[in-house]
C-alpha atoms as a PDB file:
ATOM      1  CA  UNK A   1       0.000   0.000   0.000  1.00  0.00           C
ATOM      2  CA  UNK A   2       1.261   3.262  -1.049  1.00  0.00           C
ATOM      3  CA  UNK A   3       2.623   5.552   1.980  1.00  0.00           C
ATOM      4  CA  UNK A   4       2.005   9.653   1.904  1.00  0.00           C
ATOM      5  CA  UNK A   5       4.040  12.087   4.181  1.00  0.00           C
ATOM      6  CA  UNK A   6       1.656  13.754   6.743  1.00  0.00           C
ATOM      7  CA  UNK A   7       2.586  16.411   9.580  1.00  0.00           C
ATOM      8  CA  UNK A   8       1.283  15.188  13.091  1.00  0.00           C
ATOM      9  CA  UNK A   9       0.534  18.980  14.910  1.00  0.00           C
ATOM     10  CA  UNK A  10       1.439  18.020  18.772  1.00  0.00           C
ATOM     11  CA  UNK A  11       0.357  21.768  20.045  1.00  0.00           C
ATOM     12  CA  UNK A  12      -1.062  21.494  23.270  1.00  0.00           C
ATOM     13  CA  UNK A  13      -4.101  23.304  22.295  1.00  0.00           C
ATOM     14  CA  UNK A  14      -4.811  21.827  19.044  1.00  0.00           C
ATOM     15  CA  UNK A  15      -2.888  17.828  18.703  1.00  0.00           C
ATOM     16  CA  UNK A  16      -5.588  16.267  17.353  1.00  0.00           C
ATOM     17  CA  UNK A  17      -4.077  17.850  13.452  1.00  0.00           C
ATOM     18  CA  UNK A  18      -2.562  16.027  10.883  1.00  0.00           C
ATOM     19  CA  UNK A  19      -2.136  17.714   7.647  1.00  0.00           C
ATOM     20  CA  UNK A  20      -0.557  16.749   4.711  1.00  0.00           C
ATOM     21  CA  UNK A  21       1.338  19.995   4.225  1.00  0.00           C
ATOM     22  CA  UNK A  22       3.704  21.489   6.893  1.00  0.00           C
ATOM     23  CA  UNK A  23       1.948  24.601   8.211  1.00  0.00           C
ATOM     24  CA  UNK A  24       4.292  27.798   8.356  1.00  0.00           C
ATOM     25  CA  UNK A  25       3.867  28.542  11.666  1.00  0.00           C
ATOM     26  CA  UNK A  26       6.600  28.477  14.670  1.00  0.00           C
ATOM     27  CA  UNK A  27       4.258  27.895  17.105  1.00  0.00           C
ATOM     28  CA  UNK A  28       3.503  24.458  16.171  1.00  0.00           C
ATOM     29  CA  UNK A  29       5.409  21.288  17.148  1.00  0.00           C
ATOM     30  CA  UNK A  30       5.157  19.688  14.042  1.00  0.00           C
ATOM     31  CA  UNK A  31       6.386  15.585  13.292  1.00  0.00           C
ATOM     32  CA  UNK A  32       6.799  14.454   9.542  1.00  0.00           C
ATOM     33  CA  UNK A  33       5.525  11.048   8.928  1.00  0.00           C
ATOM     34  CA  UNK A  34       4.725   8.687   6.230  1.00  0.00           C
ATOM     35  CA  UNK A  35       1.603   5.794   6.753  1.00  0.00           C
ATOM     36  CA  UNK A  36      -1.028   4.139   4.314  1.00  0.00           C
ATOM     37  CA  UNK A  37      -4.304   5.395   5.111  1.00  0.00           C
ATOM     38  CA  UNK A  38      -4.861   2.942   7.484  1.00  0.00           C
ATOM     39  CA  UNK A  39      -2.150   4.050   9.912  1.00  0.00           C
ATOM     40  CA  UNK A  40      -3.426   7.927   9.383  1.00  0.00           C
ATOM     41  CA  UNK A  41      -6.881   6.120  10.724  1.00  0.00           C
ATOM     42  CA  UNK A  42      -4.816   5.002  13.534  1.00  0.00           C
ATOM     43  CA  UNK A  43      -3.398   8.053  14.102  1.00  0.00           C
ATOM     44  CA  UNK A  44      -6.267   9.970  14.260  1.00  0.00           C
ATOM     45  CA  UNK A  45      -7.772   7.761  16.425  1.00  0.00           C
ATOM     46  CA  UNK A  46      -4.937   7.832  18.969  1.00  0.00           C
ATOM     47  CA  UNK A  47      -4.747  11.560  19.050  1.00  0.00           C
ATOM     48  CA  UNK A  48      -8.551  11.791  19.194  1.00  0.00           C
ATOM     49  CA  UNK A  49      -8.563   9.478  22.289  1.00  0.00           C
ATOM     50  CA  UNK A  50      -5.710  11.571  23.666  1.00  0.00           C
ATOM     51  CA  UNK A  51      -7.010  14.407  23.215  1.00  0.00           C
ATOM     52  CA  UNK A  52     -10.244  13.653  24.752  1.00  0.00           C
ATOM     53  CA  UNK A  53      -8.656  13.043  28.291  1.00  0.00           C
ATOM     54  CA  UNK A  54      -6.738  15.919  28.063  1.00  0.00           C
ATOM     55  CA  UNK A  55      -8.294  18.011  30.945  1.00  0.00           C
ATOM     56  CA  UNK A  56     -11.344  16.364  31.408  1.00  0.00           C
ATOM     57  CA  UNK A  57     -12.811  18.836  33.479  1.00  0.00           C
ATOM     58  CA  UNK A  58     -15.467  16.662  35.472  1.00  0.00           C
ATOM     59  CA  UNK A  59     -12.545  14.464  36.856  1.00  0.00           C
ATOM     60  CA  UNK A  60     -10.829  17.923  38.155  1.00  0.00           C
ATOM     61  CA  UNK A  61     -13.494  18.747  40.414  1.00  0.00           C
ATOM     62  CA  UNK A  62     -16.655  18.116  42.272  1.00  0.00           C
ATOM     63  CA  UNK A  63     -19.234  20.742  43.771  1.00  0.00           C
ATOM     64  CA  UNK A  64     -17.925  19.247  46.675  1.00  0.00           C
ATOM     65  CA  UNK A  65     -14.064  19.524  46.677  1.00  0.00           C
ATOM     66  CA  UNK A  66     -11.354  19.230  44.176  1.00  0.00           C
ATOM     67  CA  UNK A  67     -10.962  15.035  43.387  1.00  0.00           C
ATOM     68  CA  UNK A  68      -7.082  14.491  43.305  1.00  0.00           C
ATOM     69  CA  UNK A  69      -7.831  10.862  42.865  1.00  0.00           C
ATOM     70  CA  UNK A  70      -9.514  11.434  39.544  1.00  0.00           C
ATOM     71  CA  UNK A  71      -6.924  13.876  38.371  1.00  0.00           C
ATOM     72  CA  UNK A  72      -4.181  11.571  39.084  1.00  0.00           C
ATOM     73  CA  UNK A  73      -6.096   9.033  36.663  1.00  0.00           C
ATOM     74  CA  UNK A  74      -6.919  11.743  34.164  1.00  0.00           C
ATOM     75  CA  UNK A  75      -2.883  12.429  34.547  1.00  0.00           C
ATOM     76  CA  UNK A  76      -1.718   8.969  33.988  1.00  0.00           C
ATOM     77  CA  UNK A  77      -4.526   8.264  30.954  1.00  0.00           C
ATOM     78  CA  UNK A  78      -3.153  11.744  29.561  1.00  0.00           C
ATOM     79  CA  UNK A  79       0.561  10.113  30.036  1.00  0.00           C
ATOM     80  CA  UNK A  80      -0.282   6.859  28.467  1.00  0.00           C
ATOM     81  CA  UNK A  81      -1.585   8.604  25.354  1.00  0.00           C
ATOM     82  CA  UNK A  82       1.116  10.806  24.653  1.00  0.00           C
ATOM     83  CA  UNK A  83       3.681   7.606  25.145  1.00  0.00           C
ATOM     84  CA  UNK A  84       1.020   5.801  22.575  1.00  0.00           C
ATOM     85  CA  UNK A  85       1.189   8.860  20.278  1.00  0.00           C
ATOM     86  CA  UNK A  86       5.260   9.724  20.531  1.00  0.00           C
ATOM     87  CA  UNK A  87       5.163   5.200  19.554  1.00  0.00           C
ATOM     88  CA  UNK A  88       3.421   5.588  16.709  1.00  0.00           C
ATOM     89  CA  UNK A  89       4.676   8.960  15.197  1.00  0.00           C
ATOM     90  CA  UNK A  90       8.751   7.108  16.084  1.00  0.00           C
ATOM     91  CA  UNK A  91       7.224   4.364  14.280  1.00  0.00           C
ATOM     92  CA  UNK A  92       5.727   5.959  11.099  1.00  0.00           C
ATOM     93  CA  UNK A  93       8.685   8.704  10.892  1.00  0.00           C
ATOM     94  CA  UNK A  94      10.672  10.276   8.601  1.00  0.00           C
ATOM     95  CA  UNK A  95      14.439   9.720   9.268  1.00  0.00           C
ATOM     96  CA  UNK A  96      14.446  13.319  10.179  1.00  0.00           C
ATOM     97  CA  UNK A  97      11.771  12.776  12.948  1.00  0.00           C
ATOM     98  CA  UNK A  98      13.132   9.890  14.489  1.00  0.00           C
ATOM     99  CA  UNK A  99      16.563  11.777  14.858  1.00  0.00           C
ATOM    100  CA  UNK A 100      14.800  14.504  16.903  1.00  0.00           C
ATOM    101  CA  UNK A 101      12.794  12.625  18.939  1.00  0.00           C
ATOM    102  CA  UNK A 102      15.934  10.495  20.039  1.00  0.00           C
ATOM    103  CA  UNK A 103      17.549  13.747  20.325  1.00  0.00           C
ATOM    104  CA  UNK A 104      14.532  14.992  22.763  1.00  0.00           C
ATOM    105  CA  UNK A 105      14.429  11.373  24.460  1.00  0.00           C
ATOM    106  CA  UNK A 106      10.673  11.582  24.528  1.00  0.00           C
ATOM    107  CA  UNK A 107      10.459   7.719  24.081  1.00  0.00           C
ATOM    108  CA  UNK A 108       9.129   6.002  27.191  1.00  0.00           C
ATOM    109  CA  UNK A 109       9.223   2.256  26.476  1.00  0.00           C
ATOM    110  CA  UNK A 110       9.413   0.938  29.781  1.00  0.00           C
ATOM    111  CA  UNK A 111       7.015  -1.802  30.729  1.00  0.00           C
ATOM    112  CA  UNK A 112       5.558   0.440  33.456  1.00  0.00           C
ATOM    113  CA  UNK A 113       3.689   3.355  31.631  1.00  0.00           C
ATOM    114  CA  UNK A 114       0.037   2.391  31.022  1.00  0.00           C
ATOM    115  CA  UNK A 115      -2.414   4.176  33.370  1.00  0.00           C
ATOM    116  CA  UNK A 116      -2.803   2.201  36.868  1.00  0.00           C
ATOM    117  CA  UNK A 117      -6.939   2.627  37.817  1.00  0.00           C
END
Protein backbone atom coordinates (compact mmCIF):
# COMPACT_ATOMS: atom_id res chain seq x y z
CA UNK A 1 0.00 0.00 0.00
CA UNK A 2 1.26 3.26 -1.05
CA UNK A 3 2.62 5.55 1.98
CA UNK A 4 2.01 9.65 1.90
CA UNK A 5 4.04 12.09 4.18
CA UNK A 6 1.66 13.75 6.74
CA UNK A 7 2.59 16.41 9.58
CA UNK A 8 1.28 15.19 13.09
CA UNK A 9 0.53 18.98 14.91
CA UNK A 10 1.44 18.02 18.77
CA UNK A 11 0.36 21.77 20.04
CA UNK A 12 -1.06 21.49 23.27
CA UNK A 13 -4.10 23.30 22.29
CA UNK A 14 -4.81 21.83 19.04
CA UNK A 15 -2.89 17.83 18.70
CA UNK A 16 -5.59 16.27 17.35
CA UNK A 17 -4.08 17.85 13.45
CA UNK A 18 -2.56 16.03 10.88
CA UNK A 19 -2.14 17.71 7.65
CA UNK A 20 -0.56 16.75 4.71
CA UNK A 21 1.34 19.99 4.22
CA UNK A 22 3.70 21.49 6.89
CA UNK A 23 1.95 24.60 8.21
CA UNK A 24 4.29 27.80 8.36
CA UNK A 25 3.87 28.54 11.67
CA UNK A 26 6.60 28.48 14.67
CA UNK A 27 4.26 27.89 17.11
CA UNK A 28 3.50 24.46 16.17
CA UNK A 29 5.41 21.29 17.15
CA UNK A 30 5.16 19.69 14.04
CA UNK A 31 6.39 15.59 13.29
CA UNK A 32 6.80 14.45 9.54
CA UNK A 33 5.53 11.05 8.93
CA UNK A 34 4.73 8.69 6.23
CA UNK A 35 1.60 5.79 6.75
CA UNK A 36 -1.03 4.14 4.31
CA UNK A 37 -4.30 5.40 5.11
CA UNK A 38 -4.86 2.94 7.48
CA UNK A 39 -2.15 4.05 9.91
CA UNK A 40 -3.43 7.93 9.38
CA UNK A 41 -6.88 6.12 10.72
CA UNK A 42 -4.82 5.00 13.53
CA UNK A 43 -3.40 8.05 14.10
CA UNK A 44 -6.27 9.97 14.26
CA UNK A 45 -7.77 7.76 16.42
CA UNK A 46 -4.94 7.83 18.97
CA UNK A 47 -4.75 11.56 19.05
CA UNK A 48 -8.55 11.79 19.19
CA UNK A 49 -8.56 9.48 22.29
CA UNK A 50 -5.71 11.57 23.67
CA UNK A 51 -7.01 14.41 23.21
CA UNK A 52 -10.24 13.65 24.75
CA UNK A 53 -8.66 13.04 28.29
CA UNK A 54 -6.74 15.92 28.06
CA UNK A 55 -8.29 18.01 30.95
CA UNK A 56 -11.34 16.36 31.41
CA UNK A 57 -12.81 18.84 33.48
CA UNK A 58 -15.47 16.66 35.47
CA UNK A 59 -12.55 14.46 36.86
CA UNK A 60 -10.83 17.92 38.15
CA UNK A 61 -13.49 18.75 40.41
CA UNK A 62 -16.66 18.12 42.27
CA UNK A 63 -19.23 20.74 43.77
CA UNK A 64 -17.93 19.25 46.67
CA UNK A 65 -14.06 19.52 46.68
CA UNK A 66 -11.35 19.23 44.18
CA UNK A 67 -10.96 15.03 43.39
CA UNK A 68 -7.08 14.49 43.30
CA UNK A 69 -7.83 10.86 42.87
CA UNK A 70 -9.51 11.43 39.54
CA UNK A 71 -6.92 13.88 38.37
CA UNK A 72 -4.18 11.57 39.08
CA UNK A 73 -6.10 9.03 36.66
CA UNK A 74 -6.92 11.74 34.16
CA UNK A 75 -2.88 12.43 34.55
CA UNK A 76 -1.72 8.97 33.99
CA UNK A 77 -4.53 8.26 30.95
CA UNK A 78 -3.15 11.74 29.56
CA UNK A 79 0.56 10.11 30.04
CA UNK A 80 -0.28 6.86 28.47
CA UNK A 81 -1.58 8.60 25.35
CA UNK A 82 1.12 10.81 24.65
CA UNK A 83 3.68 7.61 25.14
CA UNK A 84 1.02 5.80 22.57
CA UNK A 85 1.19 8.86 20.28
CA UNK A 86 5.26 9.72 20.53
CA UNK A 87 5.16 5.20 19.55
CA UNK A 88 3.42 5.59 16.71
CA UNK A 89 4.68 8.96 15.20
CA UNK A 90 8.75 7.11 16.08
CA UNK A 91 7.22 4.36 14.28
CA UNK A 92 5.73 5.96 11.10
CA UNK A 93 8.69 8.70 10.89
CA UNK A 94 10.67 10.28 8.60
CA UNK A 95 14.44 9.72 9.27
CA UNK A 96 14.45 13.32 10.18
CA UNK A 97 11.77 12.78 12.95
CA UNK A 98 13.13 9.89 14.49
CA UNK A 99 16.56 11.78 14.86
CA UNK A 100 14.80 14.50 16.90
CA UNK A 101 12.79 12.63 18.94
CA UNK A 102 15.93 10.50 20.04
CA UNK A 103 17.55 13.75 20.32
CA UNK A 104 14.53 14.99 22.76
CA UNK A 105 14.43 11.37 24.46
CA UNK A 106 10.67 11.58 24.53
CA UNK A 107 10.46 7.72 24.08
CA UNK A 108 9.13 6.00 27.19
CA UNK A 109 9.22 2.26 26.48
CA UNK A 110 9.41 0.94 29.78
CA UNK A 111 7.01 -1.80 30.73
CA UNK A 112 5.56 0.44 33.46
CA UNK A 113 3.69 3.36 31.63
CA UNK A 114 0.04 2.39 31.02
CA UNK A 115 -2.41 4.18 33.37
CA UNK A 116 -2.80 2.20 36.87
CA UNK A 117 -6.94 2.63 37.82
Amino acid sequence: MHKQKYYVNLHPLSMDDISPVKIPDSSLIQYEIEVTPTELEEMEYILEETQAHDLELHNLFTFEHYNQDATDVDSKEVQYGMNRIFEKIYEYGTPETKGQLDEMGVMDLSPNRSPKH
